[in-house]
PDB file of N, CA and C in Angstrom:
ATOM      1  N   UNK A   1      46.306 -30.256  74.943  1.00  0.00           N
ATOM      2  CA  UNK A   1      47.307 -29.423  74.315  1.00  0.00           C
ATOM      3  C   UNK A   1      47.534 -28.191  75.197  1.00  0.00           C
ATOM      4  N   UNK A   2      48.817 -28.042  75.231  1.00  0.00           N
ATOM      5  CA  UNK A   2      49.128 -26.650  76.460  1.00  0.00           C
ATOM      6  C   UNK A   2      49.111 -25.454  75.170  1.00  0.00           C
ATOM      7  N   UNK A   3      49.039 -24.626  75.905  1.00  0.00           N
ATOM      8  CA  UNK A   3      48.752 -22.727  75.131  1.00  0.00           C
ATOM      9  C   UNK A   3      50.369 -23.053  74.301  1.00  0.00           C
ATOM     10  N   UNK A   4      51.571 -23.128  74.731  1.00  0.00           N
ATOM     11  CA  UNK A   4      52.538 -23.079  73.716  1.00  0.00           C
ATOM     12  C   UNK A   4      52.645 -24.149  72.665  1.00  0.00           C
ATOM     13  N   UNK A   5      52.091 -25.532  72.593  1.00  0.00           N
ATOM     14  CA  UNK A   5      51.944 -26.127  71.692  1.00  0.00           C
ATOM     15  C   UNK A   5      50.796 -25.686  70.442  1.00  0.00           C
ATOM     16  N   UNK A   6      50.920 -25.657  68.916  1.00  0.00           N
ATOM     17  CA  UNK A   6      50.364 -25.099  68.211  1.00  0.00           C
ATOM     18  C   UNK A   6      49.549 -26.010  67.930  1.00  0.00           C
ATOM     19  N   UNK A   7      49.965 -27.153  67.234  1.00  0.00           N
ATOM     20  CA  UNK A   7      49.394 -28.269  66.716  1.00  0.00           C
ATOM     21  C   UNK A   7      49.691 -29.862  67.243  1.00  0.00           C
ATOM     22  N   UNK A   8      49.535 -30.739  68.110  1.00  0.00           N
ATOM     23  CA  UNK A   8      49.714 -31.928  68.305  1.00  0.00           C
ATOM     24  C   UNK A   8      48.951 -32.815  67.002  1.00  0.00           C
ATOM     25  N   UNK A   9      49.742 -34.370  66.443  1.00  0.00           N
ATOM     26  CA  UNK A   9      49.546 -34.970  65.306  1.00  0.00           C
ATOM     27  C   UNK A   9      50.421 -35.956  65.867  1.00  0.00           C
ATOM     28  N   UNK A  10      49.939 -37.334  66.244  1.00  0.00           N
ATOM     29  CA  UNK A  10      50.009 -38.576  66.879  1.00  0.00           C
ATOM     30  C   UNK A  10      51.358 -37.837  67.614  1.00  0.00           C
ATOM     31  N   UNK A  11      52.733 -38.529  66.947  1.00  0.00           N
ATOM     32  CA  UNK A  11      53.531 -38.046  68.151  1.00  0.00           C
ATOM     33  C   UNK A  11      54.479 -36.651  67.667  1.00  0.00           C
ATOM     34  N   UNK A  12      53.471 -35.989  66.951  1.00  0.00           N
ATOM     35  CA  UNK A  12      54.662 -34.880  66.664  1.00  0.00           C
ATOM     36  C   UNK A  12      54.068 -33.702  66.801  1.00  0.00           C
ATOM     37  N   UNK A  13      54.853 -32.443  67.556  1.00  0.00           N
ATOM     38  CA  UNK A  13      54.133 -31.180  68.249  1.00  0.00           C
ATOM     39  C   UNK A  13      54.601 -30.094  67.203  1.00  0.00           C
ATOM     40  N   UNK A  14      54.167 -28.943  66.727  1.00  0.00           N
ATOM     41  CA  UNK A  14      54.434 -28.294  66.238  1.00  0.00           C
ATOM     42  C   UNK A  14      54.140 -27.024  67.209  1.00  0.00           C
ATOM     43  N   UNK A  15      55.429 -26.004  67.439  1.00  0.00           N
ATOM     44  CA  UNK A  15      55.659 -25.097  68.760  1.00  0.00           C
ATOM     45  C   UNK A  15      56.091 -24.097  68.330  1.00  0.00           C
ATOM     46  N   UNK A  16      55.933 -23.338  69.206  1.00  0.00           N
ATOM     47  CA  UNK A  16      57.282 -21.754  68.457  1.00  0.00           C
ATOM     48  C   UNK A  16      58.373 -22.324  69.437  1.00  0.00           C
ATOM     49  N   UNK A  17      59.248 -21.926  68.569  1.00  0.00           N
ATOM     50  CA  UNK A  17      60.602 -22.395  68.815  1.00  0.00           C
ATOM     51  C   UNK A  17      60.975 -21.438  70.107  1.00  0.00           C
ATOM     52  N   UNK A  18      62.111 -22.379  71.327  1.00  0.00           N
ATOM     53  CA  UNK A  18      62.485 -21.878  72.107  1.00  0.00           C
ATOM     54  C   UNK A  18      64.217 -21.246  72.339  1.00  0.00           C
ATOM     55  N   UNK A  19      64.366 -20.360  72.791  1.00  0.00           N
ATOM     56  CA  UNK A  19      65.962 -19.956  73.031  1.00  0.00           C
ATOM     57  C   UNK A  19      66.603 -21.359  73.532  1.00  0.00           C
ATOM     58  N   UNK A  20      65.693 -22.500  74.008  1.00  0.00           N
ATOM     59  CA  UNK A  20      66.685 -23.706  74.873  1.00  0.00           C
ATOM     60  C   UNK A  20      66.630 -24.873  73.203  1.00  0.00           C
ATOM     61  N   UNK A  21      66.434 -24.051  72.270  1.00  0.00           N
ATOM     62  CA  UNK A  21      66.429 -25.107  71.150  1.00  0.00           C
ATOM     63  C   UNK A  21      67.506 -24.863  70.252  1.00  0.00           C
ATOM     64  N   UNK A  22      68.357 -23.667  70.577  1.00  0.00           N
ATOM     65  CA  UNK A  22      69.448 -22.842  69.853  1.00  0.00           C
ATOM     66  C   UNK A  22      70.361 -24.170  69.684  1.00  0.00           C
ATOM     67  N   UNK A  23      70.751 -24.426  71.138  1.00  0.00           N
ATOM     68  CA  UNK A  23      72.079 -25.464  70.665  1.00  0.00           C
ATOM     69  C   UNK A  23      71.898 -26.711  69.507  1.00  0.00           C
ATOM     70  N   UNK A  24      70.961 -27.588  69.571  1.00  0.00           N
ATOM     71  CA  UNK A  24      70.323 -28.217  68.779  1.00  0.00           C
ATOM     72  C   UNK A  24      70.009 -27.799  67.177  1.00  0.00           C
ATOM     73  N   UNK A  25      69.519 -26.746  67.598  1.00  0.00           N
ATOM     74  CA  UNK A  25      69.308 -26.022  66.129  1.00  0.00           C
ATOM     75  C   UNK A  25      70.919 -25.502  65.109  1.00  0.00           C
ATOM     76  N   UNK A  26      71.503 -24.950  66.034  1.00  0.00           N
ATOM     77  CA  UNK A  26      73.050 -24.904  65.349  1.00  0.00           C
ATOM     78  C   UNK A  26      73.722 -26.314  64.982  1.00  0.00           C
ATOM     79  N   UNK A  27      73.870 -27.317  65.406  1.00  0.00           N
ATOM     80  CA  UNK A  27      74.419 -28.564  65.396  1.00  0.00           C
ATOM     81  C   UNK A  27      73.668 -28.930  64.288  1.00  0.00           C
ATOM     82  N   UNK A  28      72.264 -29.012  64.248  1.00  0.00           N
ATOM     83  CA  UNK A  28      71.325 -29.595  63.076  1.00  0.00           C
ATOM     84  C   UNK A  28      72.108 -28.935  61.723  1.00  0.00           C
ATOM     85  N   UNK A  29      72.101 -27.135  62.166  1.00  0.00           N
ATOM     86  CA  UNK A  29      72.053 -26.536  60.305  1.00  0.00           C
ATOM     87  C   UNK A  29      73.634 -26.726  59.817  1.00  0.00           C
ATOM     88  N   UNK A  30      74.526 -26.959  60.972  1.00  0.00           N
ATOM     89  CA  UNK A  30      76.221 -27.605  60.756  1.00  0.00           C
ATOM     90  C   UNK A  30      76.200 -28.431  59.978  1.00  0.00           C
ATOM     91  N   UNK A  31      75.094 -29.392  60.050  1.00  0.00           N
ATOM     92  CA  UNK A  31      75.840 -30.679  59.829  1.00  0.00           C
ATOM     93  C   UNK A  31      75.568 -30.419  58.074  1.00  0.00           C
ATOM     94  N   UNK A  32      76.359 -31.060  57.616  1.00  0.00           N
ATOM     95  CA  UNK A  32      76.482 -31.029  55.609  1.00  0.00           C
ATOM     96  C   UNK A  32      75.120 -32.227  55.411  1.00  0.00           C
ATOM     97  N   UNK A  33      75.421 -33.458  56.105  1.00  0.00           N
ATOM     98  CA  UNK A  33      74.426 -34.444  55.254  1.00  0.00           C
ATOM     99  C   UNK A  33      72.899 -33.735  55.387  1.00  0.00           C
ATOM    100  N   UNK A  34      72.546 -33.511  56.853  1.00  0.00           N
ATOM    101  CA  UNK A  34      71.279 -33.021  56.990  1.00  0.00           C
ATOM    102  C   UNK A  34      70.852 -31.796  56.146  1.00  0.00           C
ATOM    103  N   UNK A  35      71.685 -30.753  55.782  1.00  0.00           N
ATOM    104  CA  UNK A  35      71.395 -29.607  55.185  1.00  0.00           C
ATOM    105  C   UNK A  35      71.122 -29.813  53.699  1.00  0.00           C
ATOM    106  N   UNK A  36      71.848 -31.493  53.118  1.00  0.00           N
ATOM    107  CA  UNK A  36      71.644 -31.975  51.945  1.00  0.00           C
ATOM    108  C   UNK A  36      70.066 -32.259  51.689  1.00  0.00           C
ATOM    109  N   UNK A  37      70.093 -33.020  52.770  1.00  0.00           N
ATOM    110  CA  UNK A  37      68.245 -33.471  52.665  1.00  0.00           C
ATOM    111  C   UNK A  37      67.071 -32.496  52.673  1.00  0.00           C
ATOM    112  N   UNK A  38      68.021 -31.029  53.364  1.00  0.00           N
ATOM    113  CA  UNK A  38      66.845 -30.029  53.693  1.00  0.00           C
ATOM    114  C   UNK A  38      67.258 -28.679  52.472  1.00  0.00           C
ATOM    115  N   UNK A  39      68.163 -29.636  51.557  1.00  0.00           N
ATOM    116  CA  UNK A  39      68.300 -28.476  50.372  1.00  0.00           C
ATOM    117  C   UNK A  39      68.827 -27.139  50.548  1.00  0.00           C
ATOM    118  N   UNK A  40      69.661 -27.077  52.020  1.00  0.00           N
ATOM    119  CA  UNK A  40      70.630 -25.541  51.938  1.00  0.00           C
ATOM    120  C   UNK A  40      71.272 -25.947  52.229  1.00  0.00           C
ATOM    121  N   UNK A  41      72.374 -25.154  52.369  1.00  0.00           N
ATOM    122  CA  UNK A  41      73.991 -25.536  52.771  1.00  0.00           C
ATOM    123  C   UNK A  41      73.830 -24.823  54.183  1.00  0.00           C
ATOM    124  N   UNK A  42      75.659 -25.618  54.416  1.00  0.00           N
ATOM    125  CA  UNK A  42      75.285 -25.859  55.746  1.00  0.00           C
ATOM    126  C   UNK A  42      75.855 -24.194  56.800  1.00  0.00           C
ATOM    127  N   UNK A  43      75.936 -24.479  57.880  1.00  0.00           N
ATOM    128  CA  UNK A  43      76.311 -22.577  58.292  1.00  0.00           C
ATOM    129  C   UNK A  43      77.598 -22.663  58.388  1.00  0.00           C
ATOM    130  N   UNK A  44      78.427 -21.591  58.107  1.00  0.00           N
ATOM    131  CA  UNK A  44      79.947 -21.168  58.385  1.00  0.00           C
ATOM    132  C   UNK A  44      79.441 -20.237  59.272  1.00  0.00           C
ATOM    133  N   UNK A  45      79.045 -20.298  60.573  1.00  0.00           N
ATOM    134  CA  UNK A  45      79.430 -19.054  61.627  1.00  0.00           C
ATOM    135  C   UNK A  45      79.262 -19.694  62.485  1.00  0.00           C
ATOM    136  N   UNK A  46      80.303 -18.209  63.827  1.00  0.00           N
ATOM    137  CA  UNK A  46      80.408 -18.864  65.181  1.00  0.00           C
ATOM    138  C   UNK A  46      78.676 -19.320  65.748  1.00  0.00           C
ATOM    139  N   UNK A  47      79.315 -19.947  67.174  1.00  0.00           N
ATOM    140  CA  UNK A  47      78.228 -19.957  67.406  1.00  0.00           C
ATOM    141  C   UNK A  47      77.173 -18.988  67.598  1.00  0.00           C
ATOM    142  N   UNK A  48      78.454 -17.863  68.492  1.00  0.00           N
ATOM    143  CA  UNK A  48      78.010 -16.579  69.158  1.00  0.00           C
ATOM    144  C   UNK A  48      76.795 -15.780  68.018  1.00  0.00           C
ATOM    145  N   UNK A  49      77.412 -16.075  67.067  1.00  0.00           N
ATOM    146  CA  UNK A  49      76.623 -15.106  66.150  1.00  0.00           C
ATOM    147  C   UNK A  49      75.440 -15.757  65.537  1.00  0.00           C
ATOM    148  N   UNK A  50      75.276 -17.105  65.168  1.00  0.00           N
ATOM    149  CA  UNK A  50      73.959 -17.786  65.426  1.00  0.00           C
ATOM    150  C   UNK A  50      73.172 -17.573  66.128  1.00  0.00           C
ATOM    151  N   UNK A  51      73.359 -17.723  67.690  1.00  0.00           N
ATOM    152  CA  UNK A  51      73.131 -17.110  68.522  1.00  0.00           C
ATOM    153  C   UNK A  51      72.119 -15.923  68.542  1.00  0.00           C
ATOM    154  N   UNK A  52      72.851 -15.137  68.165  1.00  0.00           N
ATOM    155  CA  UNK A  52      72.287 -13.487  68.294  1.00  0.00           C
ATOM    156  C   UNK A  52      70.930 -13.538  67.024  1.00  0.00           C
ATOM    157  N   UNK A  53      71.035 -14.240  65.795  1.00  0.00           N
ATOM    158  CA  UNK A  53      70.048 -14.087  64.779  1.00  0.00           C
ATOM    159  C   UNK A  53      68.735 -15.021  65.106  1.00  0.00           C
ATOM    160  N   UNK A  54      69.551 -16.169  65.769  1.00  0.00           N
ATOM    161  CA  UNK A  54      68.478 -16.983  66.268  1.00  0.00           C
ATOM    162  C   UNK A  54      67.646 -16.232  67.409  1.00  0.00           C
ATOM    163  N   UNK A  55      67.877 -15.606  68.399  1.00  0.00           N
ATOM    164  CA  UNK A  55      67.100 -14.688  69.276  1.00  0.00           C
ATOM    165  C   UNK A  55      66.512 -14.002  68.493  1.00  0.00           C
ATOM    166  N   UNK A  56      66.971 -12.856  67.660  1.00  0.00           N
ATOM    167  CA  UNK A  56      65.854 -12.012  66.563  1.00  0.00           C
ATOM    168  C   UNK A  56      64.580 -12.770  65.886  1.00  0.00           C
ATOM    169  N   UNK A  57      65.410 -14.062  65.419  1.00  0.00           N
ATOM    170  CA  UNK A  57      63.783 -15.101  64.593  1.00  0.00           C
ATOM    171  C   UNK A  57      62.805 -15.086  65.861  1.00  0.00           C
ATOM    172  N   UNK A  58      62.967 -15.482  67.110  1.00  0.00           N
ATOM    173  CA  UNK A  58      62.318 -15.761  67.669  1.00  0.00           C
ATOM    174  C   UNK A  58      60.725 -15.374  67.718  1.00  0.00           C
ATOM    175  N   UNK A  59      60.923 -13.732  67.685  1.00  0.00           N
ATOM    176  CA  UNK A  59      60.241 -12.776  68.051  1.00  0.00           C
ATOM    177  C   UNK A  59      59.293 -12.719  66.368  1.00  0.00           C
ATOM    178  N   UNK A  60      59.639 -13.232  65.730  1.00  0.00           N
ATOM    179  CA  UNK A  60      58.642 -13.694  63.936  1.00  0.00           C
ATOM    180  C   UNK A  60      57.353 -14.757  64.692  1.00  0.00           C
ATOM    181  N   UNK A  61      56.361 -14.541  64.495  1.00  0.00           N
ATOM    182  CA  UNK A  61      55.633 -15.250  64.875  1.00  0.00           C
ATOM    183  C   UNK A  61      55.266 -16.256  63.964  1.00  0.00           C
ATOM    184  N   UNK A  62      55.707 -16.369  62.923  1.00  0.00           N
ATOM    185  CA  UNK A  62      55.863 -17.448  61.972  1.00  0.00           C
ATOM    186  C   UNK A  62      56.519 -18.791  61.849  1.00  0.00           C
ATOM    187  N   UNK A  63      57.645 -18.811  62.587  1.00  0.00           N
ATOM    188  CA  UNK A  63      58.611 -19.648  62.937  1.00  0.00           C
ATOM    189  C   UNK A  63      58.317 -20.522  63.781  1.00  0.00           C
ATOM    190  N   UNK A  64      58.433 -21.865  63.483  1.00  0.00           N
ATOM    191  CA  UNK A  64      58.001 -23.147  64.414  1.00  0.00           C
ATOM    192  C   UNK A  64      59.000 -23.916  64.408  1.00  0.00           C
ATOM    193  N   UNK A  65      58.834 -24.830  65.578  1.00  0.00           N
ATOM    194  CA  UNK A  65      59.275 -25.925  65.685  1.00  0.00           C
ATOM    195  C   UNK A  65      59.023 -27.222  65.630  1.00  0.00           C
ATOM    196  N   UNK A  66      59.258 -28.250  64.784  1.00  0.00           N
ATOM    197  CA  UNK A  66      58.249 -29.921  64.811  1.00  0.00           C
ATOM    198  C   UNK A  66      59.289 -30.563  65.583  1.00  0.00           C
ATOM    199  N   UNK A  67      58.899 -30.700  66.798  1.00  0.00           N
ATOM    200  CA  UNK A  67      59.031 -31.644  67.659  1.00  0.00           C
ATOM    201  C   UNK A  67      59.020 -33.389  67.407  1.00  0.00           C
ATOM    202  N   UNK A  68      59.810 -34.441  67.199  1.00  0.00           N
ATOM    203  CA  UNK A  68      59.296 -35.784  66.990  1.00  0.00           C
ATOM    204  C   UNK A  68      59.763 -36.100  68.859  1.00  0.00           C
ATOM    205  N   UNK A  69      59.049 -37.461  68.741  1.00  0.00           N
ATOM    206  CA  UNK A  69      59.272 -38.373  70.310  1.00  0.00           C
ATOM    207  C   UNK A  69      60.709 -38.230  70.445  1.00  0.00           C
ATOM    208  N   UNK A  70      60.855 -37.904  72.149  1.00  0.00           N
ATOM    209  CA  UNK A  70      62.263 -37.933  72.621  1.00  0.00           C
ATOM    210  C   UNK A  70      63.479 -37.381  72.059  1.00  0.00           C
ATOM    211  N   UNK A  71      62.549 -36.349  71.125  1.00  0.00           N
ATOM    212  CA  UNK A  71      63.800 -35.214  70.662  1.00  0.00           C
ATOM    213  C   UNK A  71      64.852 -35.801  69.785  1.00  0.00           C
ATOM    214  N   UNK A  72      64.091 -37.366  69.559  1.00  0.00           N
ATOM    215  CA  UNK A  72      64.732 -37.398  68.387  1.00  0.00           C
ATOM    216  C   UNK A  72      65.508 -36.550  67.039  1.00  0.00           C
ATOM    217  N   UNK A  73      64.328 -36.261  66.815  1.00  0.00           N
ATOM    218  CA  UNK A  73      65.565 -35.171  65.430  1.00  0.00           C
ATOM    219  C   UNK A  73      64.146 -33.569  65.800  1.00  0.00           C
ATOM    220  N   UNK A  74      64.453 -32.865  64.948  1.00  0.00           N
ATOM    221  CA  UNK A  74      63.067 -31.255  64.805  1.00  0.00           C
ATOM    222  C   UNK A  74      63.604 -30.563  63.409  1.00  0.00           C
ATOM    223  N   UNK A  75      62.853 -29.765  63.518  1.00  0.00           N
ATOM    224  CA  UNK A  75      63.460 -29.100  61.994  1.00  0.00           C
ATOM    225  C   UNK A  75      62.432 -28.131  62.604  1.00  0.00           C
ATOM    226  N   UNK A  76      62.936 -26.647  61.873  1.00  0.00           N
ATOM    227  CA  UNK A  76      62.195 -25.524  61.756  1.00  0.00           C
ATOM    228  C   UNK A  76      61.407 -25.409  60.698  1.00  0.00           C
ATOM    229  N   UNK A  77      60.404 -24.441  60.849  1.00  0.00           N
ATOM    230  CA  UNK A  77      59.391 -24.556  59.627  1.00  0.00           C
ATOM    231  C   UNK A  77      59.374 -23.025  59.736  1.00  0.00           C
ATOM    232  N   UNK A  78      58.899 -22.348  58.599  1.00  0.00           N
ATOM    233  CA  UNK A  78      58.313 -20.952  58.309  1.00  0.00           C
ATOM    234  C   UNK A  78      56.953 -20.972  57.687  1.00  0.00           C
ATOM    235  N   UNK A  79      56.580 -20.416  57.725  1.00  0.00           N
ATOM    236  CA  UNK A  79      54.857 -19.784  56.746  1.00  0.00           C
ATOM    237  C   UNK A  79      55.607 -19.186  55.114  1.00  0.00           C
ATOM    238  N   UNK A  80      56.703 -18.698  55.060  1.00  0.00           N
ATOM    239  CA  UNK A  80      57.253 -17.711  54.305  1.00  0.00           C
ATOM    240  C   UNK A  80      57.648 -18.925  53.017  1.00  0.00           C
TER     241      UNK A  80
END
């Protein structure tokens, strides 16, 4: 396990999330069906401004990322 991985579990990594995960992460919380399954609705903002809030989470040391094989799908997680 490298220092930025938190937790490895057969094939899924749990990480602090990176600024190169933004684009992915906006497209994920867009989409309506996925936000159905994850019980919020989905985002009305630019990207730009995603963007800017997603850089602020960063710096929460609470905030992760679950990684599955080949980047298949991720989802964010909180402690909160």
């Amino acid at each position: 396990m490298t220092q930025a991985e938190i937790i490895r579990a057969g094939k899924v990594v749990l990480r602090p999330k990176r600024i190169e995960d933004a684009p992915d992460d906006y497209v994920w919380r867009c989409d309506p069906e996925l936000d159905e399954l994850d019980a919020t609705m989905p985002l009305n903002q630019a990207y730009t401004e995603f963007l800017r809030f997603y850089q602020e989470e960063m710096h929460r040391p609470y905030i992760f990322l679950c990684v599955l094989p080949d980047d298949e799908a991720s989802s964010f997680l909180s402690s909160t």
